[in-house]
C-alpha atoms as a PDB file:
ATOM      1  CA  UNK A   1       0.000   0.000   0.000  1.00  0.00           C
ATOM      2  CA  UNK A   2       1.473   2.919  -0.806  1.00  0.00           C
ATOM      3  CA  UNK A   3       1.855   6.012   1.748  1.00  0.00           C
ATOM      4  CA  UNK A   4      -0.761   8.590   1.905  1.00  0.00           C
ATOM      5  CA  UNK A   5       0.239  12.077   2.648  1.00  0.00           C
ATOM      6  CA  UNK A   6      -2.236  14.006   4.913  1.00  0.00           C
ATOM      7  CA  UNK A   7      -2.395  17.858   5.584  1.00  0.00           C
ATOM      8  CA  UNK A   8      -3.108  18.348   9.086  1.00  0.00           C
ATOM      9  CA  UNK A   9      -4.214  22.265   9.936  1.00  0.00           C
ATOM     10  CA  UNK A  10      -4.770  22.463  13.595  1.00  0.00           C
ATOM     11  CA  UNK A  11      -3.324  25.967  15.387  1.00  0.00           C
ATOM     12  CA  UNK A  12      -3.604  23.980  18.773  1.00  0.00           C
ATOM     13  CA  UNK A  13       0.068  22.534  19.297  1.00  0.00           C
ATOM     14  CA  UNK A  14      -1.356  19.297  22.194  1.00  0.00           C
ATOM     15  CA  UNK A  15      -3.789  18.306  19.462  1.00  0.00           C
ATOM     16  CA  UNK A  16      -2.100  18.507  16.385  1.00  0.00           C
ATOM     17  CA  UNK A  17       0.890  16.746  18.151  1.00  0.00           C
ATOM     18  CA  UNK A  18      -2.393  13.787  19.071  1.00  0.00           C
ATOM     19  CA  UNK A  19      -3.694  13.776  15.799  1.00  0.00           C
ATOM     20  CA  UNK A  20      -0.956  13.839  13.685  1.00  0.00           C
ATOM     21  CA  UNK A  21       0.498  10.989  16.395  1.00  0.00           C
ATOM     22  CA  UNK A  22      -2.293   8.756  15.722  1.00  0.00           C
ATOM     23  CA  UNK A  23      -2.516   9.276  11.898  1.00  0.00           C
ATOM     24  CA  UNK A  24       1.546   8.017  11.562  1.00  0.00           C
ATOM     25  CA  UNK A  25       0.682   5.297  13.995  1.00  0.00           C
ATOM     26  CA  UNK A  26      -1.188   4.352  11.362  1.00  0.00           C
ATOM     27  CA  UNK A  27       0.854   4.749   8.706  1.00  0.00           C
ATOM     28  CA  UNK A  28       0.455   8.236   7.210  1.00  0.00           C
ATOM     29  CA  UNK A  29       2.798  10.796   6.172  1.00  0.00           C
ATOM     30  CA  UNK A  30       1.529  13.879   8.174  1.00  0.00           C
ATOM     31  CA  UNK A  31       2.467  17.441   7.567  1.00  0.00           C
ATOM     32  CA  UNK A  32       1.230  19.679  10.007  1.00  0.00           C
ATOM     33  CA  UNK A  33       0.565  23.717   9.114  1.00  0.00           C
ATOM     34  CA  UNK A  34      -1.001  25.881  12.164  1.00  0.00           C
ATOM     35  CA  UNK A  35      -3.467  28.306   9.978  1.00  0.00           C
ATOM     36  CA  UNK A  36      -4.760  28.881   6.716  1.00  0.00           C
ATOM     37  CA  UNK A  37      -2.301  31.330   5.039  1.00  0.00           C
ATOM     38  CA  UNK A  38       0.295  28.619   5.187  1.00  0.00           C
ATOM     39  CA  UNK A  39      -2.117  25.695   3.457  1.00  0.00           C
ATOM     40  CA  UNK A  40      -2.834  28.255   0.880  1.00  0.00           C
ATOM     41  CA  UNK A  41       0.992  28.595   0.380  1.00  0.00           C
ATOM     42  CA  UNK A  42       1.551  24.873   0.788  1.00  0.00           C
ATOM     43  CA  UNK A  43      -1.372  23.921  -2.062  1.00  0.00           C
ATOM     44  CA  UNK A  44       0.804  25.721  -5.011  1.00  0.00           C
ATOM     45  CA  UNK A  45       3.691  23.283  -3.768  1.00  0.00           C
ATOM     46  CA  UNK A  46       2.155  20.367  -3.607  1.00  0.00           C
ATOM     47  CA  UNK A  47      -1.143  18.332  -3.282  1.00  0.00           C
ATOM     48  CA  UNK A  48      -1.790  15.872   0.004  1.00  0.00           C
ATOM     49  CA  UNK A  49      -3.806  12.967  -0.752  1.00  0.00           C
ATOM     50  CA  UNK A  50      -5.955  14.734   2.120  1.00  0.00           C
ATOM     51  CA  UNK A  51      -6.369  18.224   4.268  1.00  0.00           C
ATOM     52  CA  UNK A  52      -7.684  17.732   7.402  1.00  0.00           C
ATOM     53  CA  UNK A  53      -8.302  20.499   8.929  1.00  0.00           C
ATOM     54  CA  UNK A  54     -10.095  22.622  12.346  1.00  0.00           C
ATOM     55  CA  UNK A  55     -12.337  25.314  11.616  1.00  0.00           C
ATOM     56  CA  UNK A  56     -11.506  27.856  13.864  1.00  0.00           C
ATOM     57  CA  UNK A  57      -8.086  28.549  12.939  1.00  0.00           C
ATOM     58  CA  UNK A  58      -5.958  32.013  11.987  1.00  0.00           C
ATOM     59  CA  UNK A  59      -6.275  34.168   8.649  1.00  0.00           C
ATOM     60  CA  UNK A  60      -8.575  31.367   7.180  1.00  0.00           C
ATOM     61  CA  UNK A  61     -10.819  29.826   8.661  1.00  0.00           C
ATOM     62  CA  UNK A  62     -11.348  25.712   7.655  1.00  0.00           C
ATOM     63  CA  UNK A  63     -14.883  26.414   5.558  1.00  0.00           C
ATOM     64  CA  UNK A  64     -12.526  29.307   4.136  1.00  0.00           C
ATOM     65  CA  UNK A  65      -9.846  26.878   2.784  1.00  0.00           C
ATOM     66  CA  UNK A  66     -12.754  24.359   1.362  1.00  0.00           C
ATOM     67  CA  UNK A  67     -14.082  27.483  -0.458  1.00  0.00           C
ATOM     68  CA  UNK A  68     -11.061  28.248  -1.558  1.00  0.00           C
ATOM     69  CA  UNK A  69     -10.052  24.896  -2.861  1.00  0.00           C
ATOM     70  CA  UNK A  70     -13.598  23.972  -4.340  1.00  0.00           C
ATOM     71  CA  UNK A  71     -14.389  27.262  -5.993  1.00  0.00           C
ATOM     72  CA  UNK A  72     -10.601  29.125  -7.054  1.00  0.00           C
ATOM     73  CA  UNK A  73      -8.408  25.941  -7.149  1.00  0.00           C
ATOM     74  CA  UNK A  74     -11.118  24.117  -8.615  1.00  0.00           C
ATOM     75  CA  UNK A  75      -9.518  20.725  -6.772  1.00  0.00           C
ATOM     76  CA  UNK A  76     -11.364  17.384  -5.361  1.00  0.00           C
ATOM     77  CA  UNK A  77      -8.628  17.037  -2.937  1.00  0.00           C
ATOM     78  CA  UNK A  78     -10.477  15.357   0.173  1.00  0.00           C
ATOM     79  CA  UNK A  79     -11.307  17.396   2.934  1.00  0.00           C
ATOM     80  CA  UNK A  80     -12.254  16.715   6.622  1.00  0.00           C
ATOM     81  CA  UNK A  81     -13.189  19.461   8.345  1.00  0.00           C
ATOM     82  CA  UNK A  82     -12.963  19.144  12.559  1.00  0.00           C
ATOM     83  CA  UNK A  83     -14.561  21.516  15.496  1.00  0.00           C
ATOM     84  CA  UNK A  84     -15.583  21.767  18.339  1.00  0.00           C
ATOM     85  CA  UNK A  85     -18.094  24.370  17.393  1.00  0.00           C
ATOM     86  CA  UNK A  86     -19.865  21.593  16.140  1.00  0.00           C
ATOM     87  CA  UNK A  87     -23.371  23.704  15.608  1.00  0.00           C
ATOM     88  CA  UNK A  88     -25.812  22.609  12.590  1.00  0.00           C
ATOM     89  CA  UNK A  89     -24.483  25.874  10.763  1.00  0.00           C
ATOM     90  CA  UNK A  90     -20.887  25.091  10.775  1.00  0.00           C
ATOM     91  CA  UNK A  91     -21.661  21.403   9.486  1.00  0.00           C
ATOM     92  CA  UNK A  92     -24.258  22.549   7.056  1.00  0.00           C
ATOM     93  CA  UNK A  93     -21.770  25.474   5.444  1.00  0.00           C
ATOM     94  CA  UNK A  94     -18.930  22.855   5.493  1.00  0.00           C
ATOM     95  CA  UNK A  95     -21.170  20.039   3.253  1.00  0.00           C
ATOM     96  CA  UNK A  96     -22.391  22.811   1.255  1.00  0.00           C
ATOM     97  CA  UNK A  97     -19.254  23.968   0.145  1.00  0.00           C
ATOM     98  CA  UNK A  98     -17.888  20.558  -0.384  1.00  0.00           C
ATOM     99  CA  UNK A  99     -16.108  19.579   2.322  1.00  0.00           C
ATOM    100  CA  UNK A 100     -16.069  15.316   2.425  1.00  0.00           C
ATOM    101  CA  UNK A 101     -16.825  14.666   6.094  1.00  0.00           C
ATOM    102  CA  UNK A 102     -16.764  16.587   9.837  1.00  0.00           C
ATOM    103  CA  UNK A 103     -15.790  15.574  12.922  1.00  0.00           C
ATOM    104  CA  UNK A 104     -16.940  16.848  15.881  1.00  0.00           C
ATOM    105  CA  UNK A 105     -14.108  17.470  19.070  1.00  0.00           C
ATOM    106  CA  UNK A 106     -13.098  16.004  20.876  1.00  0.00           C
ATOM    107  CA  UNK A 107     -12.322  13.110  18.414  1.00  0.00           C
ATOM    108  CA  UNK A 108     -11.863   9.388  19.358  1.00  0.00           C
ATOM    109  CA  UNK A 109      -8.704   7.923  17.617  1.00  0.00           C
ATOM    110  CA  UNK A 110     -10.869   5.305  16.104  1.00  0.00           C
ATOM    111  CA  UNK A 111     -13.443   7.421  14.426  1.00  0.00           C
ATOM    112  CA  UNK A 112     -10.529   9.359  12.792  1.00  0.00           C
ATOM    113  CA  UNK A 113      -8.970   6.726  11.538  1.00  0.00           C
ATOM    114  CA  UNK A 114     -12.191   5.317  10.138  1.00  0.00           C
ATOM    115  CA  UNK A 115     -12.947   8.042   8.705  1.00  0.00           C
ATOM    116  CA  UNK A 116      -9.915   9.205   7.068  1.00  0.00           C
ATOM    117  CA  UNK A 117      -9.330   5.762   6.016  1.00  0.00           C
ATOM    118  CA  UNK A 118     -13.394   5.971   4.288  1.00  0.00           C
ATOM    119  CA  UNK A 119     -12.378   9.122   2.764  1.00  0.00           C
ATOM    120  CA  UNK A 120      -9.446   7.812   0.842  1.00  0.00           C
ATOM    121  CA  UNK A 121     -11.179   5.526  -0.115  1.00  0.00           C
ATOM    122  CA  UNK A 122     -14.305   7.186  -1.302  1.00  0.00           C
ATOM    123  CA  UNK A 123     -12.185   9.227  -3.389  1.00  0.00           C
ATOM    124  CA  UNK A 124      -9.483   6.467  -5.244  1.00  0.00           C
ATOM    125  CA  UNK A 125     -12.656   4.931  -6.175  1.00  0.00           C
END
């Protein structure tokens, strides 16, 4: 199986050192970027098989950088969107502007895995 390279956007430095722990546990390549300015930068460098990213974050916010990638980089690139602002507006505006999946905080190792693992999936298929 080859190794999938995931974009991890999470300003919090205890949880992006958990999440991107668990995702190489498992076998990923995580790169981890703390706000939206830098993915922007990152994305006309190179593509990651998938961003995942918070909402609430610096410069841009995560529904920002699925706009962004949807509408002006006109890209598929998988996106899973986390929060714990986890209100029906957020997750409604995320879907609706094509984000793949959201996960609510706090996050259980297992359901991220799952769920990156379904994404990947969803979208080599």
């Amino acid at each position: 199986m080859e190794r999938k390279d995931i974009l991890l956007v999470e300003d919090d430095d205890m949880m992006a050192a958990l999440l991107g722990h668990w995702l190489e546990k498992e076998g990923y390549a995580v790169t981890t970027l703390k706000n939206g300015l830098q993915v922007k930068e990152a994305l006309c460098e190179s593509l990651p098989d998938l961003i995942i990213s918070d909402i609430m974050m610096p410069y841009y916010s995560g529904i920002e950088l699925v706009d962004h990638i949807r509408n002006e980089l006109k890209l598929e690139l998988p996106v899973i969107l986390i929060s714990a602002a986890s209100n029906d507006e957020n997750v409604m505006n995320a879907f609706e502007l094509g984000a793949n999946d959201f996960i609510s905080k706090p996050i259980s190792p297992h359901e991220l895995l799952v769920r990156v693992a379904r994404t990947l999936k969803t979208m080599k298929a």
